[in-house]
Protein backbone atom coordinates (compact mmCIF):
# COMPACT_ATOMS: atom_id res chain seq x y z
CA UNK A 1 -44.01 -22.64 13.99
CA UNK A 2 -40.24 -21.72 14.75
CA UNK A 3 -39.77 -24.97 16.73
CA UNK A 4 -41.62 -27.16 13.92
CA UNK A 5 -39.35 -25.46 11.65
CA UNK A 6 -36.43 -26.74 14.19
CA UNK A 7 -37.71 -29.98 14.11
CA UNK A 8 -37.66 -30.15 10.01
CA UNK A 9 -34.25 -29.18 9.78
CA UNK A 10 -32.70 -31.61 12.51
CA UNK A 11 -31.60 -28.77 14.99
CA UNK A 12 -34.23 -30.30 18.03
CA UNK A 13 -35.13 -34.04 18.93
CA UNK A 14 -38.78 -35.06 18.02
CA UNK A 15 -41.12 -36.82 20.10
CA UNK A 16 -41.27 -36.63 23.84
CA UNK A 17 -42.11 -33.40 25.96
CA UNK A 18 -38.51 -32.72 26.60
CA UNK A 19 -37.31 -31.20 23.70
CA UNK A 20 -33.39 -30.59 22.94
CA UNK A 21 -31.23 -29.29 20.67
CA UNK A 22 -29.35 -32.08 18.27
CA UNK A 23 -25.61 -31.89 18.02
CA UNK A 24 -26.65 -30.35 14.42
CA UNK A 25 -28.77 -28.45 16.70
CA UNK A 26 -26.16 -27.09 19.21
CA UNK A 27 -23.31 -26.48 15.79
CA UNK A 28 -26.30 -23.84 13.71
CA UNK A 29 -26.64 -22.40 17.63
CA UNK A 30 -22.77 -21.40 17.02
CA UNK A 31 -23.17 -19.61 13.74
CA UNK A 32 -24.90 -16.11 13.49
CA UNK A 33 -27.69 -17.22 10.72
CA UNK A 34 -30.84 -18.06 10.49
CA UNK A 35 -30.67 -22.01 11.28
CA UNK A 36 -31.63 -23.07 7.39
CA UNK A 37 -28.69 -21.03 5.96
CA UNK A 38 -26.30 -22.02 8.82
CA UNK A 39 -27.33 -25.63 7.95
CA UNK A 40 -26.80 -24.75 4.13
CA UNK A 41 -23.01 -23.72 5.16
CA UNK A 42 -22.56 -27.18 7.03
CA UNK A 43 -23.55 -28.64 3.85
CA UNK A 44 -20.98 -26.48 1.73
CA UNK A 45 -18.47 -28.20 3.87
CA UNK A 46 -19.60 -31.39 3.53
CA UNK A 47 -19.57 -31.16 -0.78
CA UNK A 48 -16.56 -28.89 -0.74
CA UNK A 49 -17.84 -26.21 -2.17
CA UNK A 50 -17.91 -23.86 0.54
CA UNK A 51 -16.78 -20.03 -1.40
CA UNK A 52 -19.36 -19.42 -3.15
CA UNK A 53 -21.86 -20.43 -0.49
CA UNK A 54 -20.48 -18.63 2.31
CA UNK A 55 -20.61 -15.60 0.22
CA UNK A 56 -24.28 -16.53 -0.59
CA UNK A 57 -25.03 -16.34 3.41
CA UNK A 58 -22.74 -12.87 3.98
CA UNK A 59 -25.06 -11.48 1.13
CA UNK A 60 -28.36 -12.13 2.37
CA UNK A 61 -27.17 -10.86 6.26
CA UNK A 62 -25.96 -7.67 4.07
CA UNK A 63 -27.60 -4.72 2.13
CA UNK A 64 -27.97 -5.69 -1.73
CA UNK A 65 -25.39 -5.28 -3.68
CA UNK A 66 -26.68 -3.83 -7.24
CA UNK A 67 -27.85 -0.16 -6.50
CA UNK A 68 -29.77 1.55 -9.29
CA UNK A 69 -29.32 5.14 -10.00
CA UNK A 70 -32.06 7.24 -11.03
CA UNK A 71 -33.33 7.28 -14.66
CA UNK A 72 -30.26 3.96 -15.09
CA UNK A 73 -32.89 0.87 -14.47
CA UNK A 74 -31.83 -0.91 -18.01
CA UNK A 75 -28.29 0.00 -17.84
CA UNK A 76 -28.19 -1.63 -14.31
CA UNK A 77 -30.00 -4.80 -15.20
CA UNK A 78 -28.06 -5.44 -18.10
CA UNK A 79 -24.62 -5.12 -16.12
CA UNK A 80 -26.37 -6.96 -13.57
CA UNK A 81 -26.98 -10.02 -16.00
CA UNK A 82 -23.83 -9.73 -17.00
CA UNK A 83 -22.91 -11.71 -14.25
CA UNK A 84 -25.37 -14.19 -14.29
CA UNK A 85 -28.66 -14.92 -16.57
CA UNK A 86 -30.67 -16.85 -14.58
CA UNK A 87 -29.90 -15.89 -10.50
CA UNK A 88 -29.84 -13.12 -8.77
CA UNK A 89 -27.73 -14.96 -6.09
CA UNK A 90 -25.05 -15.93 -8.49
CA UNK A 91 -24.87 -12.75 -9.92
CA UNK A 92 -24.26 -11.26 -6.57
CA UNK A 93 -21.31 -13.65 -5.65
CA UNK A 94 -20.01 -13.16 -9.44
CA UNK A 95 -19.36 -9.51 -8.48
CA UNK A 96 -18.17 -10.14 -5.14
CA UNK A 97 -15.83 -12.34 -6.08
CA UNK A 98 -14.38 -9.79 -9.70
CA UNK A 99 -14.40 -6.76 -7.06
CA UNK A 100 -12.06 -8.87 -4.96
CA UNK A 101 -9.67 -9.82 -7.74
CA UNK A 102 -9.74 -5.81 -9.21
CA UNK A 103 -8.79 -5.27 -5.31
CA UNK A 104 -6.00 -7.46 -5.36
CA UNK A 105 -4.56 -7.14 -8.65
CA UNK A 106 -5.17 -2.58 -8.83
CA UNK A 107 -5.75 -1.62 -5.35
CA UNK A 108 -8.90 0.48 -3.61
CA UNK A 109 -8.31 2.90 -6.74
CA UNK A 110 -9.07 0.55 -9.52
CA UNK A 111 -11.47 -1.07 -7.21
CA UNK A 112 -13.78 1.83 -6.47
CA UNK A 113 -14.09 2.61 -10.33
CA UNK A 114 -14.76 -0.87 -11.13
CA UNK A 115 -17.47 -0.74 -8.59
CA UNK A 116 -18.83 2.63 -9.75
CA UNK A 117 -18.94 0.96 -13.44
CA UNK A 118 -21.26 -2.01 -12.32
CA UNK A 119 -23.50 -0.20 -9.60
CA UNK A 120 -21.86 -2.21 -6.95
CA UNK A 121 -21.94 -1.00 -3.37
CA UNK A 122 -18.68 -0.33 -1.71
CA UNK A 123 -20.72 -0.41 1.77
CA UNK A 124 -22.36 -3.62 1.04
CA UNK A 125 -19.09 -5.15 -0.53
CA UNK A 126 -17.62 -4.35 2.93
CA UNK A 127 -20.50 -5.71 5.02
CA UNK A 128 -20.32 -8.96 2.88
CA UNK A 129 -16.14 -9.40 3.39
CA UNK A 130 -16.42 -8.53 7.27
CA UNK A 131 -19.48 -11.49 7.57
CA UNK A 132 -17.55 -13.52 5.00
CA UNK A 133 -14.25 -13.49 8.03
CA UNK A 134 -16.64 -13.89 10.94
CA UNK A 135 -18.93 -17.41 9.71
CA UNK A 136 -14.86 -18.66 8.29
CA UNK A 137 -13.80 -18.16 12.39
CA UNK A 138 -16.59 -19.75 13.19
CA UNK A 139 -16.44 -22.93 10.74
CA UNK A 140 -12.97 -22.94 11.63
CA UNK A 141 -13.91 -22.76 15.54
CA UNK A 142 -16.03 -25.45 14.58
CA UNK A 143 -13.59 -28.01 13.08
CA UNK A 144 -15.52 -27.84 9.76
CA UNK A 145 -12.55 -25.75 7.83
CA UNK A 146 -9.08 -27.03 8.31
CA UNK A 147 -6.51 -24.43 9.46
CA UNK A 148 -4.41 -25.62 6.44
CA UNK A 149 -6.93 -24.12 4.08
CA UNK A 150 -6.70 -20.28 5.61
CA UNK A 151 -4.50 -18.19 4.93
CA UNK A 152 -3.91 -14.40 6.45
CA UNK A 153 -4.95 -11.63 4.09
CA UNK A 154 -5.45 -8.20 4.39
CA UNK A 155 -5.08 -7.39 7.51
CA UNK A 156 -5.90 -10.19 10.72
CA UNK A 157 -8.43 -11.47 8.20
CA UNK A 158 -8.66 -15.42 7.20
CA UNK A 159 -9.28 -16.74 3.36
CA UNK A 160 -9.03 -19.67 2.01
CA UNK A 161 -6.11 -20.74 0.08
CA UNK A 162 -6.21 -21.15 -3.98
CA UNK A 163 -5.93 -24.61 -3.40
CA UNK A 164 -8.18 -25.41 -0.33
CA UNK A 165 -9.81 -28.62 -0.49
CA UNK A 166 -12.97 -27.33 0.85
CA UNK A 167 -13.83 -25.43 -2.21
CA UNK A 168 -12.53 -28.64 -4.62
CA UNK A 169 -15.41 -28.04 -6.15
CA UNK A 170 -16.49 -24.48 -5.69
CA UNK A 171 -16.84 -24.41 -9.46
CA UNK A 172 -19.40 -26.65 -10.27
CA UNK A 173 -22.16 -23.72 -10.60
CA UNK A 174 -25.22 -25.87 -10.76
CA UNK A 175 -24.12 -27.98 -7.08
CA UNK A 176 -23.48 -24.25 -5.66
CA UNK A 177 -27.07 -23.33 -6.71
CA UNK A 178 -28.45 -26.14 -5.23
CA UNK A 179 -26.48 -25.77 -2.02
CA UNK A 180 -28.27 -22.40 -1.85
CA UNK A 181 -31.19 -23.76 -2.28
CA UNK A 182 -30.88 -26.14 1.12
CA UNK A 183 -30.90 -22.27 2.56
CA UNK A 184 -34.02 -21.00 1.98
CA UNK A 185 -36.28 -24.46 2.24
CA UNK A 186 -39.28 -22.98 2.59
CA UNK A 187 -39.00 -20.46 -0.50
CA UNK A 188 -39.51 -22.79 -3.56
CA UNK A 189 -41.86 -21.72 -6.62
CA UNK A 190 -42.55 -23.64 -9.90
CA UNK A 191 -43.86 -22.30 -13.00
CA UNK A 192 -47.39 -22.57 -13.58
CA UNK A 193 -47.86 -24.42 -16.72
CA UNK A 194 -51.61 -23.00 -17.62
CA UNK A 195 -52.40 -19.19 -17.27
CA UNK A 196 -50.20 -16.38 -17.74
CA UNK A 197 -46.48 -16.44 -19.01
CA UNK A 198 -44.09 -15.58 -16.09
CA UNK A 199 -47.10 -16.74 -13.45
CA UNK A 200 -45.34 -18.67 -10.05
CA UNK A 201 -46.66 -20.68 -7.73
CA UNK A 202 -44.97 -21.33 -3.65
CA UNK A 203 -46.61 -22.93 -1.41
CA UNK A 204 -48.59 -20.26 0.21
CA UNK A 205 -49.31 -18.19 -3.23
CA UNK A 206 -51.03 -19.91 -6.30
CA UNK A 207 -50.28 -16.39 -8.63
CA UNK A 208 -46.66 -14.79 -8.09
CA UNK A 209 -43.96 -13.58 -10.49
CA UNK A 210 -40.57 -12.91 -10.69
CA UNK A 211 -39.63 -9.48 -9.70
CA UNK A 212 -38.51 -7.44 -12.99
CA UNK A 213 -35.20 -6.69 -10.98
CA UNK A 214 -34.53 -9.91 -11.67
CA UNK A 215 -31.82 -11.70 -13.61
CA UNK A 216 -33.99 -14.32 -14.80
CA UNK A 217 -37.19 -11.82 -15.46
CA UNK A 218 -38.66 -11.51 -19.09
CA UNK A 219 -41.60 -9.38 -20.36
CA UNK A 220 -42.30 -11.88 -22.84
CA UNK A 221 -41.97 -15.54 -23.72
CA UNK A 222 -39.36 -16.25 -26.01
CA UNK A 223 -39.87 -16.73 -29.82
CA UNK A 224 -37.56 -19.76 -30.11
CA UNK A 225 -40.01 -22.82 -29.50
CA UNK A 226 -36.78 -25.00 -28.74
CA UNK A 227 -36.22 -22.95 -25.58
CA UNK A 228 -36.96 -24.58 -22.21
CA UNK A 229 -37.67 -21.87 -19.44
CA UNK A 230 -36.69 -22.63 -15.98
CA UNK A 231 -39.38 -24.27 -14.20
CA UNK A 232 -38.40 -23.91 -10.23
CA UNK A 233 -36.69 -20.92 -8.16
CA UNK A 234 -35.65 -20.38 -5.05
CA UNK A 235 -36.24 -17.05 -3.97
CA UNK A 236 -35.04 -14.95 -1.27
CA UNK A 237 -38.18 -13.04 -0.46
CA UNK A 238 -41.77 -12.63 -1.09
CA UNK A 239 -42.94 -9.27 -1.32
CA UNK A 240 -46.57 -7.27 -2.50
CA UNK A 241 -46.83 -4.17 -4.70
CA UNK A 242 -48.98 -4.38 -7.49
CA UNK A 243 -48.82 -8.49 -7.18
CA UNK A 244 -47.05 -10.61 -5.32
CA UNK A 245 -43.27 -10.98 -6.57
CA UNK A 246 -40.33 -12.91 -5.38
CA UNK A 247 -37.18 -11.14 -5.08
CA UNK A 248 -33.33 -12.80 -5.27
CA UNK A 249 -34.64 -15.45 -7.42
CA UNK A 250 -32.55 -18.58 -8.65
CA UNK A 251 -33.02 -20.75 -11.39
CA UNK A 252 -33.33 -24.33 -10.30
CA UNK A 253 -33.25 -27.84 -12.47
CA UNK A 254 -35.57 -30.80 -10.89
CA UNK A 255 -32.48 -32.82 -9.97
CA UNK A 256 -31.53 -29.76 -7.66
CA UNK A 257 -35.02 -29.56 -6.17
CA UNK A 258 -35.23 -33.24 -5.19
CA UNK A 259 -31.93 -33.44 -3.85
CA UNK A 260 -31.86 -30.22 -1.73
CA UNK A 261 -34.70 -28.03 -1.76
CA UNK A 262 -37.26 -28.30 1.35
CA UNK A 263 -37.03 -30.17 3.99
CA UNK A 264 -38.16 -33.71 2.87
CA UNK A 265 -38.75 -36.13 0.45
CA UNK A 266 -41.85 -38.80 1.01
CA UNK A 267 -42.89 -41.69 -1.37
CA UNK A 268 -46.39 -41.94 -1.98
CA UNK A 269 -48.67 -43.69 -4.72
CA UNK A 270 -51.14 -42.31 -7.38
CA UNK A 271 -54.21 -43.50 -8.35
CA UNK A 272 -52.73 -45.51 -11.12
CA UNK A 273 -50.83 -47.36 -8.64
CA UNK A 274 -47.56 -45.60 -9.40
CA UNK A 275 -45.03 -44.66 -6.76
CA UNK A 276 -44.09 -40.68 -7.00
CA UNK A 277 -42.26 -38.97 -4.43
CA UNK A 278 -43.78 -35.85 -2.73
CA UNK A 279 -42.05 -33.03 -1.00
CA UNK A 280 -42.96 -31.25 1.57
CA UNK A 281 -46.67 -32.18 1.29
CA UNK A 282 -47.28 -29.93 -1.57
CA UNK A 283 -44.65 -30.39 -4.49
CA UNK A 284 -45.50 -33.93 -6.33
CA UNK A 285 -42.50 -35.21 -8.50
CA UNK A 286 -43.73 -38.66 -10.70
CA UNK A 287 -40.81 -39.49 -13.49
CA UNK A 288 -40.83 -42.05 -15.87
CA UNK A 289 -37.74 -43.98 -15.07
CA UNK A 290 -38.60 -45.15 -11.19
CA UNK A 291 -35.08 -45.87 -11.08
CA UNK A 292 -33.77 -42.03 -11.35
CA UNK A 293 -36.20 -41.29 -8.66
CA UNK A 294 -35.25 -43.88 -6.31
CA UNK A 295 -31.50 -42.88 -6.95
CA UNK A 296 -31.95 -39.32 -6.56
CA UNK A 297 -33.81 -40.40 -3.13
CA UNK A 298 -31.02 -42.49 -1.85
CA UNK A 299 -28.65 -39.92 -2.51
CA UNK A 300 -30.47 -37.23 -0.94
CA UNK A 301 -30.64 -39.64 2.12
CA UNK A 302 -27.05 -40.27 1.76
CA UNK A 303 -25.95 -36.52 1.63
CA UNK A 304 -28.21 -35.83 5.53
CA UNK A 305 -26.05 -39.43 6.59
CA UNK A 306 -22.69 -37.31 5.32
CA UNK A 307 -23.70 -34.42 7.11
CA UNK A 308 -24.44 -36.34 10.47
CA UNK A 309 -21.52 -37.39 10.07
CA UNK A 310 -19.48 -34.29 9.76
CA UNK A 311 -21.19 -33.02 12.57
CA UNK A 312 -20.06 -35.18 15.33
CA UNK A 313 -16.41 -35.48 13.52
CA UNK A 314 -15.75 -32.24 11.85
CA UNK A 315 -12.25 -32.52 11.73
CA UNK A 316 -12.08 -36.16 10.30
CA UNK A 317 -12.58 -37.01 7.00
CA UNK A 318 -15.78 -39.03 5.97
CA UNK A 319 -15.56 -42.54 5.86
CA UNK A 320 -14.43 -43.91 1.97
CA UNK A 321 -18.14 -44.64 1.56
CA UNK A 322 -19.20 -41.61 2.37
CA UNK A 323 -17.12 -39.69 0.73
CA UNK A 324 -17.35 -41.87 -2.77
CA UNK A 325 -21.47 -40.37 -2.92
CA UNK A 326 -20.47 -37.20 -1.90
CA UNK A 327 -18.03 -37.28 -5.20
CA UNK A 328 -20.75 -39.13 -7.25
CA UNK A 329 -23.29 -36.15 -6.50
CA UNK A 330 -20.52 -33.75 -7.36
CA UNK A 331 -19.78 -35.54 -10.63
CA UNK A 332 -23.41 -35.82 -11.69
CA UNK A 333 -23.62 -31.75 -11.49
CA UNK A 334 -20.26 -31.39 -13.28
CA UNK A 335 -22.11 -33.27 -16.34
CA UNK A 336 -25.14 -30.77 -15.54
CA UNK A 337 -22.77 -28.03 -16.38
CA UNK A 338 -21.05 -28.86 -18.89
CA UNK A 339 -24.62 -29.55 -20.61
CA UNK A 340 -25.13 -26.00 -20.08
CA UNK A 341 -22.87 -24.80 -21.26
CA UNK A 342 -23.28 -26.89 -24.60
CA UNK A 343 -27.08 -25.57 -24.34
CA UNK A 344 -26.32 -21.99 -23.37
CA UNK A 345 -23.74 -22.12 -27.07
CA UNK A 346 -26.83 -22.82 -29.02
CA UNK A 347 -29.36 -20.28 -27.72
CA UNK A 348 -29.25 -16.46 -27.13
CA UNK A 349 -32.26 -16.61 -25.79
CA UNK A 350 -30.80 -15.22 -21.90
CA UNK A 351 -28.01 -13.20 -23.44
């Protein structure tokens, strides 16, 4: 199973009895990951949007961040979704990145009592920041982060500069989440649309649910009928109590799924005659414009070309034609979010 897995994500040559490691292969060797989120990192490079995701990978080598005291479950989930509404994983890197700037701008004093005030970790902020410097030696080892976009902070340790042009677009929330999503390939659930409200399905478990530690967790459907609910997450883990939840959940839009989640994309026909595209065997996506779908293919092809590329030139640039998709993809989640935001104006439904 670990070597098929190898073989989905690029990291070994297929076919033959002599099986070797790619040079994607030998680069995820290099960083201390699993080989999916090591791969996910690669591809921050590769769309510039490398913060956020790096921080995504120190959190899930750390301890959680969000601790809960005892008899404080609501108080901690709304400060928790304070930071973000719909993942877990954003909300995470939200407060990594605020307890960094309270550092900065009041010192370890004003630090540790804005970390007390959110039930944030001081350990696990630590852990994070120490694997944080480790995977940026590493990329920059690598060739994949240019020396001109460190600088020295506290300390011997490495960030990146305001202006580095690896996290150009850092900001653009909704191709960060999708990023993420590249990280976890083999942890995507939809939304059952008969049976209970909240009910999951992954591709080992027909009945799950969102964990109520989650951001993105509700008791209840909403009363506004003009509400659409998320129908994919990622999720970090799958785990059994009383049912089977998913923990470290993230809110995903189908543009996101086709473009990074699993580990590939087929075309296949219904029985109408209709061409769909299936992923990963299990997840069957049929749109009505054949167009989107075989645009959202090409560029998903496009982006695994880019990162080929990257890999055996990590300290050139990607050729102009490259680099014009790589810009188009960005663009396309730009609108994404600022559609969001427009939607997220007009509904309190997550507030």
């Amino acid at each position: 199973l670990a070597m098929e897995r190898l073989r989905k994500l690029g990291a070994v040559t297929t076919g033959g009895s002599n099986e070797a490691l790619t040079p994607l292969g030998q680069c995820l060797a290099r960083l201390p990951l699993d080989p999916a989120m090591a791969k996910m990192l690669i591809m921050g490079t590769v769309l510039q949007c490398l913060d956020p995701v790096l921080t995504a990978a120190a959190c899930s080598s750390s301890r959680e961040l969000f601790y809960t005291p005892l008899g404080m479950r609501k108080e901690q989930h709304s400060v928790k979704k304070s930071f973000s509404k719909l993942s877990d994983t954003m909300a995470s890197v939200e407060a990594y990145d605020e307890f960094q700037y309270i550092l900065n701008e009041h010192g370890w004093s004003g630090a540790r009592e804005w970390a007390a005030a959110n039930f944030v970790s001081i350990h696990a902020l630590n852990s994070v920041s120490s694997v944080r410097w480790q995977l940026i030696n590493e990329l920059q080892s690598l060739g994949l982060v240019p020396q001109s976009d460190l600088i020295k902070s506290r300390g011997k340790k490495r960030e990146f500069r305001h202006d580095a042009s690896i996290n150009r677009n850092a900001a653009v929330d909704s191709l960060v989440s999708a990023v993420w999503a590249a990280g976890v390939p083999d942890n995507l659930a939809a939304r059952r649309q008969l049976g209970n409200f909240g009910t999951l399905r992954s591709k080992t478990e027909n009945h799950a649910g969102l964990h109520p530690s989650s951001v993105a967790f509700h008791r209840k459907p909403p009363k506004e009928r003009k509400v659409n609910l998320p129908l994919w997450f990622f999720y970090r883990e799958m785990v059994l109590s009383s049912q089977v939840f998913l923990r470290g959940c993230t809110a995903l839009e189908p543009e996101q799924v086709l473009l990074f989640g699993g580990y590939g994309l087929e075309t296949s026909e219904s029985d109408d005659g209709r061409r769909r595209r299936v992923l990963d065997d299990w997840i069957i996506v049929e749109g009505r414009c054949s167009d989107t779908l075989d645009a959202l293919s090409r560029a998903r092809s496009e982006i695994d070309v880019a990162l080929d590329t990257k890999i055996m030139n990590p300290r050139r640039p990607l050729p102009e034609s490259q680099q014009t998709i790589i810009d188009a993809v960005c663009d396309c989640f730009t609108v994404i979010d600022d559609d969001d935001a427009d939607y997220d104006s007009e509904s309190d439904y997550y507030s």
